[in-house]
Protein backbone atom coordinates (compact mmCIF):
# COMPACT_ATOMS: atom_id res chain seq x y z
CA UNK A 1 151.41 52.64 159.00
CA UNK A 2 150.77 52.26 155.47
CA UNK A 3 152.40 48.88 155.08
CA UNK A 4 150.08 47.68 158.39
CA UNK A 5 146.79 48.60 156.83
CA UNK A 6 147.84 46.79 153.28
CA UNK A 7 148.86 43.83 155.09
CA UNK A 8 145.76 43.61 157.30
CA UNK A 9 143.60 44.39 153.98
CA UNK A 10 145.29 41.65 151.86
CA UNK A 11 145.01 38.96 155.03
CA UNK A 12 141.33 39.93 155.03
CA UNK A 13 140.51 39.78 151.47
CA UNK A 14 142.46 36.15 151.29
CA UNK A 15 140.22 34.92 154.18
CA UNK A 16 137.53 36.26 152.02
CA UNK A 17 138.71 33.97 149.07
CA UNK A 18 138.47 31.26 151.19
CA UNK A 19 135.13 31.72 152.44
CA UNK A 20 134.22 31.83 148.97
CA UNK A 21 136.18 28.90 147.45
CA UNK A 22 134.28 26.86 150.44
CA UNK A 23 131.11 27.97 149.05
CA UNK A 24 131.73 27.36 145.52
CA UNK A 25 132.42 23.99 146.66
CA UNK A 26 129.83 22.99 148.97
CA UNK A 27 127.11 25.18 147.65
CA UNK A 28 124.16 23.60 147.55
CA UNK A 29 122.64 24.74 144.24
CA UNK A 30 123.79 26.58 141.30
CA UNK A 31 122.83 30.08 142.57
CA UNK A 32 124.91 29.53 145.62
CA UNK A 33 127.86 28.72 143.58
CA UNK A 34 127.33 31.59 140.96
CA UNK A 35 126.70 34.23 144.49
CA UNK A 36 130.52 32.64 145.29
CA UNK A 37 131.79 33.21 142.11
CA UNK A 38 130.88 37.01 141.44
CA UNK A 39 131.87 37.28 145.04
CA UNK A 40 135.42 35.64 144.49
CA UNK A 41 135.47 37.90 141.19
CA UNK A 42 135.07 40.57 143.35
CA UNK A 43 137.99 39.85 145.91
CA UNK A 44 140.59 39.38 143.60
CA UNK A 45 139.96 42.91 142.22
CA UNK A 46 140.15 44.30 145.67
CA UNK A 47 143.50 42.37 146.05
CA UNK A 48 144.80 43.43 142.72
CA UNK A 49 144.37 47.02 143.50
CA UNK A 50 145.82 46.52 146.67
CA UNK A 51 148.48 45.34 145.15
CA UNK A 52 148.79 48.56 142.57
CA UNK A 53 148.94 50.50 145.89
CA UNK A 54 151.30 48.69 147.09
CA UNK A 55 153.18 48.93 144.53
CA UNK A 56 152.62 52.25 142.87
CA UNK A 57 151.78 51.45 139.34
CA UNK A 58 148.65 51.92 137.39
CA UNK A 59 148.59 49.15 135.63
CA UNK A 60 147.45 46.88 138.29
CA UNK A 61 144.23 49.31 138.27
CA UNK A 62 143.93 49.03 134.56
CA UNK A 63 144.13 45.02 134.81
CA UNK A 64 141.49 45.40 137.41
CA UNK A 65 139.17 47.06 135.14
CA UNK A 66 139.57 44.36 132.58
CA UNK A 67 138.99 42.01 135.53
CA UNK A 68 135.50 43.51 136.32
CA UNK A 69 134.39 43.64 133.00
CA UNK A 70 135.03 40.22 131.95
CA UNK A 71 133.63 39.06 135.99
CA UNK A 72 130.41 41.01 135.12
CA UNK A 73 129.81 39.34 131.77
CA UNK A 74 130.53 35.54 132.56
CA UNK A 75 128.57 35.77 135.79
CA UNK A 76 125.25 37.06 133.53
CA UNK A 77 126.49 34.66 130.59
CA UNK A 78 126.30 31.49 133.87
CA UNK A 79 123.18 32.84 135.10
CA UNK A 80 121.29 32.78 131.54
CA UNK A 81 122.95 29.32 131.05
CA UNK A 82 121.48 28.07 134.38
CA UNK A 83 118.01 29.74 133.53
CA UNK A 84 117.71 29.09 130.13
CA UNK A 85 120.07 26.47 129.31
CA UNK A 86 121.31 28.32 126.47
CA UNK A 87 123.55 31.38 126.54
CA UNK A 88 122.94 33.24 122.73
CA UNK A 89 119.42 33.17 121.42
């Protein structure tokens, strides 16, 4: 039962990927296409730790971690480099 929820969970966050990578490439604007990427940033740490579940190591939820972290800080460094042009002051 285990293996049926994992697989369903991966197949959904991959359609979620895809969603994504469509809007990163047709977004209209910047904002769109930064929305994508914290959203893609976000689905590949769900997959990663679904993966670590899968199978049974922490590392995978250590490398997500690291994942986050850097996702968090390049999606505020792209924002302030939209906004401002400039990312250190």
């Amino acid at each position: 039962m285990m293996t049926a929820a994992l697989v369903f969970a991966f197949a959904s966050f991959a359609i979620g990927l895809l969603v994504t990578l469509w809007r990163i490439i047709v977004g209209p604007d910047p904002a769109d296409r930064i929305l994508a990427l914290d959203t893609m940033v976000i689905n590949v740490i769900a997959m990663i730790l679904l993966y670590g579940i899968w199978r049974g190591s922490h590392v995978y939820f250590e490398a997500a971690l690291l994942i986050a972290l850097v996702g968090f800080v390049s999606t505020v460094a792209y924002c302030r480099f939209i906004l401002r042009g400039d990312i250190i002051e």
